[in-house]
C-alpha atoms as a PDB file:
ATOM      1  CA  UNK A   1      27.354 -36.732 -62.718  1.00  0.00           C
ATOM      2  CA  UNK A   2      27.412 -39.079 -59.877  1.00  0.00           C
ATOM      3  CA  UNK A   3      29.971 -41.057 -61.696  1.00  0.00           C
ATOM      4  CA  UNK A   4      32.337 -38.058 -61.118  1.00  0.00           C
ATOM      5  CA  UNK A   5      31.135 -37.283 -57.572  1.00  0.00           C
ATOM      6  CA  UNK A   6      31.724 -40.735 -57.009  1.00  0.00           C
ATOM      7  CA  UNK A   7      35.083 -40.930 -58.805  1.00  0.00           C
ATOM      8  CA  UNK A   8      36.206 -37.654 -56.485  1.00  0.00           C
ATOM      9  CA  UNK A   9      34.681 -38.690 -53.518  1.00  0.00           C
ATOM     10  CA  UNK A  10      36.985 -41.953 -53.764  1.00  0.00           C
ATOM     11  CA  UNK A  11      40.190 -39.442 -54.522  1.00  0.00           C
ATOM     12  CA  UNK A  12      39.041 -37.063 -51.638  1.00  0.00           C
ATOM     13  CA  UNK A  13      39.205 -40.279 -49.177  1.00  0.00           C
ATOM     14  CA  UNK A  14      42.941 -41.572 -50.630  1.00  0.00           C
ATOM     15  CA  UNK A  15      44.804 -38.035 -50.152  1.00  0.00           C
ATOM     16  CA  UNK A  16      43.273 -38.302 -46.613  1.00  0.00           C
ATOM     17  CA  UNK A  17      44.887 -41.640 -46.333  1.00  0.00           C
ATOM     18  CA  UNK A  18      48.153 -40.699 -48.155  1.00  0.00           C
ATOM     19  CA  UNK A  19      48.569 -37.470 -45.183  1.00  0.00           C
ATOM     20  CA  UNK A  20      47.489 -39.813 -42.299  1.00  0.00           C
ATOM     21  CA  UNK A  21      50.394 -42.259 -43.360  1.00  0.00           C
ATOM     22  CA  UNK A  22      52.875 -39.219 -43.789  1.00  0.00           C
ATOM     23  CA  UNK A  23      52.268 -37.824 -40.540  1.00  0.00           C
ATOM     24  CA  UNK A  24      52.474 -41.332 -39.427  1.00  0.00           C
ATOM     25  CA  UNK A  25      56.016 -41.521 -40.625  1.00  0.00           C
ATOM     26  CA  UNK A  26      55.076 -44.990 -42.457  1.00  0.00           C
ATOM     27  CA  UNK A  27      57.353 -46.014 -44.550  1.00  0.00           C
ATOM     28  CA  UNK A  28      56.901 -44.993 -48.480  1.00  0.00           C
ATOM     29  CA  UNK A  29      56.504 -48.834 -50.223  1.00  0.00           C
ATOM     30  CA  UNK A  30      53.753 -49.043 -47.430  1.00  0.00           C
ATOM     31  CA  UNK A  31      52.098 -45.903 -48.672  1.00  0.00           C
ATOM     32  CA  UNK A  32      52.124 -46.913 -52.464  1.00  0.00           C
ATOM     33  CA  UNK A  33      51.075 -50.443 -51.902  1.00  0.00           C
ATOM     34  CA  UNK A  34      48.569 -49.631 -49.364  1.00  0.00           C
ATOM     35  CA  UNK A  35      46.957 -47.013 -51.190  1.00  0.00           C
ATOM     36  CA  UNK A  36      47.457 -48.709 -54.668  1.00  0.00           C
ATOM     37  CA  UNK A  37      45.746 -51.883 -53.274  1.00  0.00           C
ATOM     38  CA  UNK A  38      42.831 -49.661 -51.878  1.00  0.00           C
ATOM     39  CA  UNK A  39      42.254 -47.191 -55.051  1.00  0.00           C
ATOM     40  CA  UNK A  40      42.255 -50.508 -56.876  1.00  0.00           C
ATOM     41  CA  UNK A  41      39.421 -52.125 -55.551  1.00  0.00           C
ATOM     42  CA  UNK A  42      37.435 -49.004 -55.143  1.00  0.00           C
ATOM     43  CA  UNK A  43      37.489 -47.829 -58.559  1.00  0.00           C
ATOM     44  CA  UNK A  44      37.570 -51.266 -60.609  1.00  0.00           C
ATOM     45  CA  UNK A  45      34.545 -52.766 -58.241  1.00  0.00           C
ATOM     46  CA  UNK A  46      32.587 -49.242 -58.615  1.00  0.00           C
ATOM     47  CA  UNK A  47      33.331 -49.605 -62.787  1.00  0.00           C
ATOM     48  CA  UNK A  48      32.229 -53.521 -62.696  1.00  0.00           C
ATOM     49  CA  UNK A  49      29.417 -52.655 -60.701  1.00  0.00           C
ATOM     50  CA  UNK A  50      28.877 -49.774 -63.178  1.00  0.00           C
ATOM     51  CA  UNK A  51      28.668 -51.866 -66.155  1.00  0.00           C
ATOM     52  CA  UNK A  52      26.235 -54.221 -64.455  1.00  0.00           C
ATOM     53  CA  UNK A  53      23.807 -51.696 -63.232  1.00  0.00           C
ATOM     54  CA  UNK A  54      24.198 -50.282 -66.823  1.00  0.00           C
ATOM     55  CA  UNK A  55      23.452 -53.708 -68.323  1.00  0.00           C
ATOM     56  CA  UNK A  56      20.018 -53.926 -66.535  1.00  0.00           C
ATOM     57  CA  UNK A  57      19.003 -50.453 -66.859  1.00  0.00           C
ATOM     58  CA  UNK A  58      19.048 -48.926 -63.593  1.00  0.00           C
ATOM     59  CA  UNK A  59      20.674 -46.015 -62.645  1.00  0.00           C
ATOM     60  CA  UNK A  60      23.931 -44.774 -61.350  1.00  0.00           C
ATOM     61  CA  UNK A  61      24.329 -45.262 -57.733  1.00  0.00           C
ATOM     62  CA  UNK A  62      26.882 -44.909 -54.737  1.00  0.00           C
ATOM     63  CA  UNK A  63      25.721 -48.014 -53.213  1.00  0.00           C
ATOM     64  CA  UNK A  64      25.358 -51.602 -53.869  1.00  0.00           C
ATOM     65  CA  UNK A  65      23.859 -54.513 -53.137  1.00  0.00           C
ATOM     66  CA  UNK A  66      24.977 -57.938 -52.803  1.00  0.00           C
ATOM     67  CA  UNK A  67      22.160 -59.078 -54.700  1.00  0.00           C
ATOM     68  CA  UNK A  68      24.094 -57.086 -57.754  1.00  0.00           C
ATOM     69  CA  UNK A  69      27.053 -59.172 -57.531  1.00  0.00           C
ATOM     70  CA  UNK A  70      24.592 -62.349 -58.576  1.00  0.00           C
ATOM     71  CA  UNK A  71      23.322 -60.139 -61.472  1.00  0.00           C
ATOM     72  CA  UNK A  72      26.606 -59.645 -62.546  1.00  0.00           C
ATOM     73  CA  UNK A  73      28.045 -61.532 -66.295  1.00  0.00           C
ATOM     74  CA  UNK A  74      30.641 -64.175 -65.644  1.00  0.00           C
ATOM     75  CA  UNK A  75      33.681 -62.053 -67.220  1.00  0.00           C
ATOM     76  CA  UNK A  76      32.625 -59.397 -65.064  1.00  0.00           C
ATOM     77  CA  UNK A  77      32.175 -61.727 -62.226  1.00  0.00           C
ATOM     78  CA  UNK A  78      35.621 -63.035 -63.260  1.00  0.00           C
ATOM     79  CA  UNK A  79      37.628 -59.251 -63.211  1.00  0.00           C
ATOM     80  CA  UNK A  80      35.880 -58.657 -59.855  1.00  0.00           C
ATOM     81  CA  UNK A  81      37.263 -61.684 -58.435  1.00  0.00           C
ATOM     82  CA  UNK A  82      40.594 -60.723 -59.527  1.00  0.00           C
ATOM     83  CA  UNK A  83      40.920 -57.392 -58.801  1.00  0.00           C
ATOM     84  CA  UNK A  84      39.869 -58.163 -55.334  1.00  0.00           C
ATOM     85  CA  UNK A  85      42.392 -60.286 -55.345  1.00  0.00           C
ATOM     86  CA  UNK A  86      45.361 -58.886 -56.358  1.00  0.00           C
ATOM     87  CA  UNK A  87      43.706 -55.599 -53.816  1.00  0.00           C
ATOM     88  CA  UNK A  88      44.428 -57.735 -50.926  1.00  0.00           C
ATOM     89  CA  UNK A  89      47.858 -59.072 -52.182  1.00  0.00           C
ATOM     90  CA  UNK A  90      48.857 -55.271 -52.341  1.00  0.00           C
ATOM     91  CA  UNK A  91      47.713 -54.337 -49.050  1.00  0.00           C
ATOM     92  CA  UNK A  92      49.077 -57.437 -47.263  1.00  0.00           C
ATOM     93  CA  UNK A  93      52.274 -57.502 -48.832  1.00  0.00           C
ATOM     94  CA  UNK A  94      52.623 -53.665 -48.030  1.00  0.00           C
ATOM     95  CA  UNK A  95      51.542 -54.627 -44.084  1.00  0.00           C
ATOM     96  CA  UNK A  96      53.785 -57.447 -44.155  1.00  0.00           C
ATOM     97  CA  UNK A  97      57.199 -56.009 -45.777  1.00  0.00           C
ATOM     98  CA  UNK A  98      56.938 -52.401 -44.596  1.00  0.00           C
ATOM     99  CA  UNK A  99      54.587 -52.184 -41.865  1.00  0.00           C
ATOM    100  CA  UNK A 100      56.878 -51.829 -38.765  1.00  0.00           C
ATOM    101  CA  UNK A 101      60.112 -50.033 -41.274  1.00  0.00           C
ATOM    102  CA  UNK A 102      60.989 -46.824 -40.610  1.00  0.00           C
ATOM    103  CA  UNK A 103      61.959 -44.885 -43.796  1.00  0.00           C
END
C-alpha cells in the first residue's frame, strides 16, 4: 500500500508542477522535458531503491538513506547512475532550449 501512496503522492506533486508551468505561460517542450526529467528520477530511483530494500528484507518506505545507495547491487547501482543521468540531461536541455521561449 505505500507503494501506491507513494506512486500517487509522486503524480499528485507533477500535475501541481504541470499547472504552475501553464499558468506560467512556459513554453510546452519545457513542460514535457522538465516534467519527464523529474517523473523519471522519482519513480525509477523510488523502484531501484525498492528492489534494494526488498533484497535485504526491510520494509517499504518513503524515505531513504544514503547508506542504502552502498547496499545497493552493482546493476542496480549501474541503472541509478543512469537514470540520474539522463534526469538531468532532460531538465537542462529543457532550461537551456526553452526556458526564456514564449509559446
Amino acid at each position: 500500500m505505500q507503494k501506491i501512496g507513494m506512486n500517487v503522492f509522486i503524480s499528485m506533486v507533477l500535475v501541481a508542477a504541470t499547472c504552475v508551468m501553464l499558468a506560467a505561460d512556459s513554453h510546452p517542450g519545457m513542460i514535457v522535458l522538465v516534467l519527464g526529467g523529474m517523473s523519471l528520477s522519482c519513480f525509477r530511483v523510488n523502484a531501484i531503491m525498492g528492489r534494494g530494500r526488498a533484497r535485504r528484507g526491510e520494509a517499504q518506505d518513503f524515505t531513504f538513506r544514503f547508506a542504502d545507495i552502498g547496499e545497493l547491487k552493482a546493476s542496480d547501482l549501474i541503472e541509478l547512475a543512469a537514470t540520474v543521468l539522463v534526469s538531468l540531461a532532460m531538465l537542462v536541455i529543457g532550461i537551456t532550449l526553452f526556458g526564456r521561449q514564449a509559446p
